[in-house]
Protein backbone atom coordinates (compact mmCIF):
# COMPACT_ATOMS: atom_id res chain seq x y z
CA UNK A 1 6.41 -27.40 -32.45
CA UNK A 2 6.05 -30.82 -31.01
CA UNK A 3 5.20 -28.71 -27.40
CA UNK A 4 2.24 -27.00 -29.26
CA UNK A 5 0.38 -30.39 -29.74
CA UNK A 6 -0.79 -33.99 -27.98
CA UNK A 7 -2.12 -36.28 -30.51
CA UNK A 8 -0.06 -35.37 -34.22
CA UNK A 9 -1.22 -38.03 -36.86
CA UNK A 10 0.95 -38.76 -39.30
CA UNK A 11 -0.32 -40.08 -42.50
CA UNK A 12 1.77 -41.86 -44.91
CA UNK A 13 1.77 -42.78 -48.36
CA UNK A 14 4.21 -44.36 -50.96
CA UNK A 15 6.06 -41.48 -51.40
CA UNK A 16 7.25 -41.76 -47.72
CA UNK A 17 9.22 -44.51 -48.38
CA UNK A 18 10.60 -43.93 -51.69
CA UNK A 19 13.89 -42.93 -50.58
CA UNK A 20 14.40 -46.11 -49.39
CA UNK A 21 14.77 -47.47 -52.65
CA UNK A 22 10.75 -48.81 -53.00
CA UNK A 23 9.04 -47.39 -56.26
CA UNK A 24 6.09 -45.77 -55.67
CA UNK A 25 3.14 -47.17 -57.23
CA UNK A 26 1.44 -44.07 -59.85
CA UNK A 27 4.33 -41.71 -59.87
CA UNK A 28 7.10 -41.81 -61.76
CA UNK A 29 8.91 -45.22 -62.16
CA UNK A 30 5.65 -46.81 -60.25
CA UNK A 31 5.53 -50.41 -59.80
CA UNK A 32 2.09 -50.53 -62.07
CA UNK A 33 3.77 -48.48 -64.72
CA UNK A 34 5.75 -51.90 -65.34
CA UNK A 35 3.03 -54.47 -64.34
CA UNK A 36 -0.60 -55.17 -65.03
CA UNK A 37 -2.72 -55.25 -61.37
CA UNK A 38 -5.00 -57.53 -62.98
CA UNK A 39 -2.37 -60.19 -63.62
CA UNK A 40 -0.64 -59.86 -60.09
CA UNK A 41 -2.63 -57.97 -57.97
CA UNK A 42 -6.20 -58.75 -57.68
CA UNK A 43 -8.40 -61.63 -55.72
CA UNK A 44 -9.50 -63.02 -59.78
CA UNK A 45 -5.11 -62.78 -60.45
CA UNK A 46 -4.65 -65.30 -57.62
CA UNK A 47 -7.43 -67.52 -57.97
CA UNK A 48 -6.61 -68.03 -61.76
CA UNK A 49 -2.81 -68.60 -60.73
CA UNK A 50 -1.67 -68.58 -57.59
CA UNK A 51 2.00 -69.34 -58.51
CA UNK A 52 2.42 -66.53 -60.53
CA UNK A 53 1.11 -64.02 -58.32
CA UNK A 54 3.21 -65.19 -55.09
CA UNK A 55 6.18 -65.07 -57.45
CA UNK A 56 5.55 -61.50 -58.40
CA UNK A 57 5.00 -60.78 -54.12
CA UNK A 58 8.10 -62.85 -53.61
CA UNK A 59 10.19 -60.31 -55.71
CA UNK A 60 8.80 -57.25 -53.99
CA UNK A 61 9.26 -58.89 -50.91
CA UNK A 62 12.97 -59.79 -51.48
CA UNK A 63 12.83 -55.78 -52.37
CA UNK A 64 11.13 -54.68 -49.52
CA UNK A 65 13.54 -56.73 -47.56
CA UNK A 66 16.64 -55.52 -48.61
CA UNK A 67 15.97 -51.65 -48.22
CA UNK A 68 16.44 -49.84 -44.44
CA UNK A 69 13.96 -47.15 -43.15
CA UNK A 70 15.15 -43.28 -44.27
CA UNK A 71 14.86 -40.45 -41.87
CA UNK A 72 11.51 -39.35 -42.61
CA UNK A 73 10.34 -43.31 -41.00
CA UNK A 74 12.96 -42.67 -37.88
CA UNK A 75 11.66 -39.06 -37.13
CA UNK A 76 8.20 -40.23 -37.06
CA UNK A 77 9.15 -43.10 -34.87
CA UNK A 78 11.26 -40.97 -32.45
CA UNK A 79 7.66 -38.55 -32.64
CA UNK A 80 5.90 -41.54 -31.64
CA UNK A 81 8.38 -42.10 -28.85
CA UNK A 82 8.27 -38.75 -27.28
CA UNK A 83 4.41 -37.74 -27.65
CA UNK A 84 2.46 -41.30 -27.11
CA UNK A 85 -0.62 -39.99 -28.76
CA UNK A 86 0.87 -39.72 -31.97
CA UNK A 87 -1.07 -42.20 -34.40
CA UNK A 88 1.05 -43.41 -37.70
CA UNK A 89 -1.72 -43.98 -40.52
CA UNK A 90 0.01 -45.69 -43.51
CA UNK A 91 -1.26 -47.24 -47.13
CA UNK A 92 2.05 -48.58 -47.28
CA UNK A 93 2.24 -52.49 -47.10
CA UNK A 94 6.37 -52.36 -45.93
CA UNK A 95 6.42 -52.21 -42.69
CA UNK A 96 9.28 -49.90 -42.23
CA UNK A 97 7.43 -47.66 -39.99
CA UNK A 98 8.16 -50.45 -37.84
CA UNK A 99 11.52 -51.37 -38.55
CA UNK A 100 12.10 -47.72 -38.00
CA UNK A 101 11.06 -48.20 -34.19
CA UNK A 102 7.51 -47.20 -34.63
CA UNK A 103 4.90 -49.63 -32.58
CA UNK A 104 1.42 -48.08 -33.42
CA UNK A 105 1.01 -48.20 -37.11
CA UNK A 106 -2.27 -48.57 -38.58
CA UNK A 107 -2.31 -50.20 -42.09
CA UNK A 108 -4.65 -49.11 -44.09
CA UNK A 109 -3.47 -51.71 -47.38
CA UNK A 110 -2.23 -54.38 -44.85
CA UNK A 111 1.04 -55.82 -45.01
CA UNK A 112 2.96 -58.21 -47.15
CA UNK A 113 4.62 -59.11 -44.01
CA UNK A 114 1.64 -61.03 -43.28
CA UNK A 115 -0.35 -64.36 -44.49
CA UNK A 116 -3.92 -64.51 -44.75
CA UNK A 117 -6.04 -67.90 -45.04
CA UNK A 118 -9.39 -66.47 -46.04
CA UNK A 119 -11.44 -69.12 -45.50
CA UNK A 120 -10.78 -69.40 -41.85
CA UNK A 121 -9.61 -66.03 -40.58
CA UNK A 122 -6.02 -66.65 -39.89
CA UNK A 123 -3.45 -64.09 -39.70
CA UNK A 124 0.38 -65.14 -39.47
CA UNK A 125 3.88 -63.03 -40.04
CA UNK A 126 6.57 -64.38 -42.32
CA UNK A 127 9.15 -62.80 -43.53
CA UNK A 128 11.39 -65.83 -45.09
CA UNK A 129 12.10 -64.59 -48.56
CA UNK A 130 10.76 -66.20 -51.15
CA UNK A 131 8.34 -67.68 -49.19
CA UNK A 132 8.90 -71.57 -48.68
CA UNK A 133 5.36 -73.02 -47.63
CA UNK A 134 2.34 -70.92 -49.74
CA UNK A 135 0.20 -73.42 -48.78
CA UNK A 136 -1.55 -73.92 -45.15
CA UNK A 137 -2.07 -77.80 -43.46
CA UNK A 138 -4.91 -78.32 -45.13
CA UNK A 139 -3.15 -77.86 -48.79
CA UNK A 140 -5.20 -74.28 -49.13
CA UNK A 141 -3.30 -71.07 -50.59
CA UNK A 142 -1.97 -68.65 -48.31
CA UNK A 143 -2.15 -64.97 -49.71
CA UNK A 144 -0.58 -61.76 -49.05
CA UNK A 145 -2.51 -59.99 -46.35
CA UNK A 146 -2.78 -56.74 -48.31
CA UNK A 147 -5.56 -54.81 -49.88
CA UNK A 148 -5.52 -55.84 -53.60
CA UNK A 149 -7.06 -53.82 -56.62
CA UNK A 150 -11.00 -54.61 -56.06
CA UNK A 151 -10.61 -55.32 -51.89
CA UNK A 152 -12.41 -53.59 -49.51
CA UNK A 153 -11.00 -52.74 -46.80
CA UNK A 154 -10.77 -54.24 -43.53
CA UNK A 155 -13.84 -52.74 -41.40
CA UNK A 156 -12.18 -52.23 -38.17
CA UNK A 157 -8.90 -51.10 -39.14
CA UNK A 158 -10.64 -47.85 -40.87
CA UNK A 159 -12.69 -47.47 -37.52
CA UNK A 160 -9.59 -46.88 -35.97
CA UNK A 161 -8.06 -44.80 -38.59
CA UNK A 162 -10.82 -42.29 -38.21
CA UNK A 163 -11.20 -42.20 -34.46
CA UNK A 164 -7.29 -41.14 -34.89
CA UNK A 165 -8.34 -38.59 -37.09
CA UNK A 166 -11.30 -37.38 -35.62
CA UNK A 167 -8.72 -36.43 -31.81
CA UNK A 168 -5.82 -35.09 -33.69
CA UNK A 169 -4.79 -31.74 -33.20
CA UNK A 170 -2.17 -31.53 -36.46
CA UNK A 171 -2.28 -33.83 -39.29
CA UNK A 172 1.00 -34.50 -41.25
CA UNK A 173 0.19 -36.11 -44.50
CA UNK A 174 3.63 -37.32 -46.13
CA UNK A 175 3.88 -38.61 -49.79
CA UNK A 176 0.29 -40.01 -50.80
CA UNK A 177 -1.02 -39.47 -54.18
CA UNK A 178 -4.31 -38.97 -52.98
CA UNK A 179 -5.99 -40.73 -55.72
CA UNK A 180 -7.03 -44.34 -53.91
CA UNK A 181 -10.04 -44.11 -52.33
CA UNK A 182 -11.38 -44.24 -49.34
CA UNK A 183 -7.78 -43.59 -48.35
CA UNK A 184 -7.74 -40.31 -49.84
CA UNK A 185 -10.74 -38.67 -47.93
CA UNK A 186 -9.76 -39.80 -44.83
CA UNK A 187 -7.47 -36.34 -44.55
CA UNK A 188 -10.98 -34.25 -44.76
CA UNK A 189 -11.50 -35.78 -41.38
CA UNK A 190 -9.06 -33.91 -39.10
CA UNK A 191 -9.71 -31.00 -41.25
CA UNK A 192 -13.39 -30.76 -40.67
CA UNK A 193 -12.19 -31.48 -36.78
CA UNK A 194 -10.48 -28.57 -36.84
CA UNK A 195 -6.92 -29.67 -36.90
CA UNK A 196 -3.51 -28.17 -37.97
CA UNK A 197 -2.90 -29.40 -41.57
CA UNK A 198 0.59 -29.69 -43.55
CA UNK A 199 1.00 -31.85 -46.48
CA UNK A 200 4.62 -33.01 -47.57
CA UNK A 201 5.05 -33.72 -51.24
CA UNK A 202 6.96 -32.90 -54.14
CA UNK A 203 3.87 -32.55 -56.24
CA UNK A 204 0.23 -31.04 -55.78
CA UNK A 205 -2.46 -33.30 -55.46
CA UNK A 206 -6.28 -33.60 -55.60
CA UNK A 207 -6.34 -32.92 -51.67
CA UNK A 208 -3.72 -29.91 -51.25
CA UNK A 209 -6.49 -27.71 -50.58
CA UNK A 210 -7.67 -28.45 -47.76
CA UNK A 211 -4.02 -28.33 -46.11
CA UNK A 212 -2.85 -24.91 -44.89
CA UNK A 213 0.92 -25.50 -45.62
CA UNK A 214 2.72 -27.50 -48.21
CA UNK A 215 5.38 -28.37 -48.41
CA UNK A 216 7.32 -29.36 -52.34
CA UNK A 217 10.01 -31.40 -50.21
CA UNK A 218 11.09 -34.96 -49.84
CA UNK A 219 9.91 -36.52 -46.70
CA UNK A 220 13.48 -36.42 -45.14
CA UNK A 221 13.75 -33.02 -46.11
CA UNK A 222 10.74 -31.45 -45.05
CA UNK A 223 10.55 -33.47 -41.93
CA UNK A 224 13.82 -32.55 -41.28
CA UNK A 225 12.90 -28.78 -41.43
CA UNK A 226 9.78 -28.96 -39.14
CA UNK A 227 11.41 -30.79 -36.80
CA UNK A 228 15.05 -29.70 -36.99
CA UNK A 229 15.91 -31.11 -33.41
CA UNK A 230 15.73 -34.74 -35.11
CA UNK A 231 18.31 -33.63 -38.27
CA UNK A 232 20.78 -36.12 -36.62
CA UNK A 233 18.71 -39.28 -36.50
């Protein structure tokens, strides 16, 4: 399979990473199932209380942290490895794409890996759990650097997410909900391009149309079967 095609996109949702041990965030057990967005998870959350809402990313980072890429992040990565071209397109904010040995990961949602000061455009990594200094030099709040409820997202990263979509010859689309926009449409892209389509997920969703296999699998599982060479990793 992997000598049939040059530049395989992989796009990733929550369900990708589930078996890791990180709840999803609308399916079953879902983190907003338990918590309110508007209270944690929104630019009008923070601004109103900025302790509480680093205290609720401090326990999902401490989660984050203590949970190990599955298979389904180590094939992609070993993908990634053999064919360069292969783009990794994720709404997840974990980072264990990375972890996993992947080095070309475009996040769609951002990571909570990362500190943004809005004001003045800086970016840092930090991954001391909890977080010791939430404030910058100048006594200003650091936040999360991840799309909240009511974000847009960031301009250039989605200009790269579609000029991956628009080359790839075979789109993988692994455990996304397909309900968050503009995430969701992105997919129609490398259809309309002409691309190979398979969708991985244990349930239908909104898109599955549009795919021309799917697959009612786990990640691991169905990645597993496609690319059976990688069972081992």
């Amino acid at each position: 399979m992997l000598n049939k095609y040059k530049r395989i996109v992989f796009f990733t949702g929550a369900g990708t990473s589930v078996e890791s041990g990180i709840p999803t965030y609308r399916g079953a057990g879902g983190v907003w199932k338990n918590y309110n967005y508007q209270e944690y998870a929104c630019q009008e959350a923070f601004l109103r209380n900025p302790e509480k809402v680093w205290d609720f990313h401090d326990r999902r980072r401490a989660l984050i942290k203590s949970c190990e890429p599955n298979r389904a992040h180590r094939i992609i990565a070993e993908i990634q490895k053999l064919r360069p071209k292969t783009s990794i397109i994720t709404q997840n904010i974990d980072g264990l794409h990375q972890r996993a040995g992947a080095d070309r990961v475009v996040e769609l949602h951002g990571s909570i890996w990362r500190l943004r000061y809005q004001e003045k455009g800086l970016l840092v990594e930090n991954f001391e759990t909890p977080l010791k200094e939430r404030k910058c030099a100048d006594n200003a709040w650091w936040r999360p650097d991840i799309v909240w409820f009511g974000d847009p997202l960031n301009q250039a990263t989605i200009n790269t997410a579609l000029s991956c979509l628009e080359k790839c010859d075979l789109l993988i689309c692994i455990g996304t909900s397909a309900v968050v926009y503009p995430a969701a449409q992105m997919p129609e892209i490398a259809v309309n391009n002409g691309a190979d389509t398979i969708e991985i997920n244990p349930e239908k969703t909104p898109i599955s149309h549009l795919f021309q296999r799917c697959i009612r699998d786990s990640a691991s599982r169905a990645l597993t079967a496609l690319f059976p060479d990688f069972a081992e990793i």
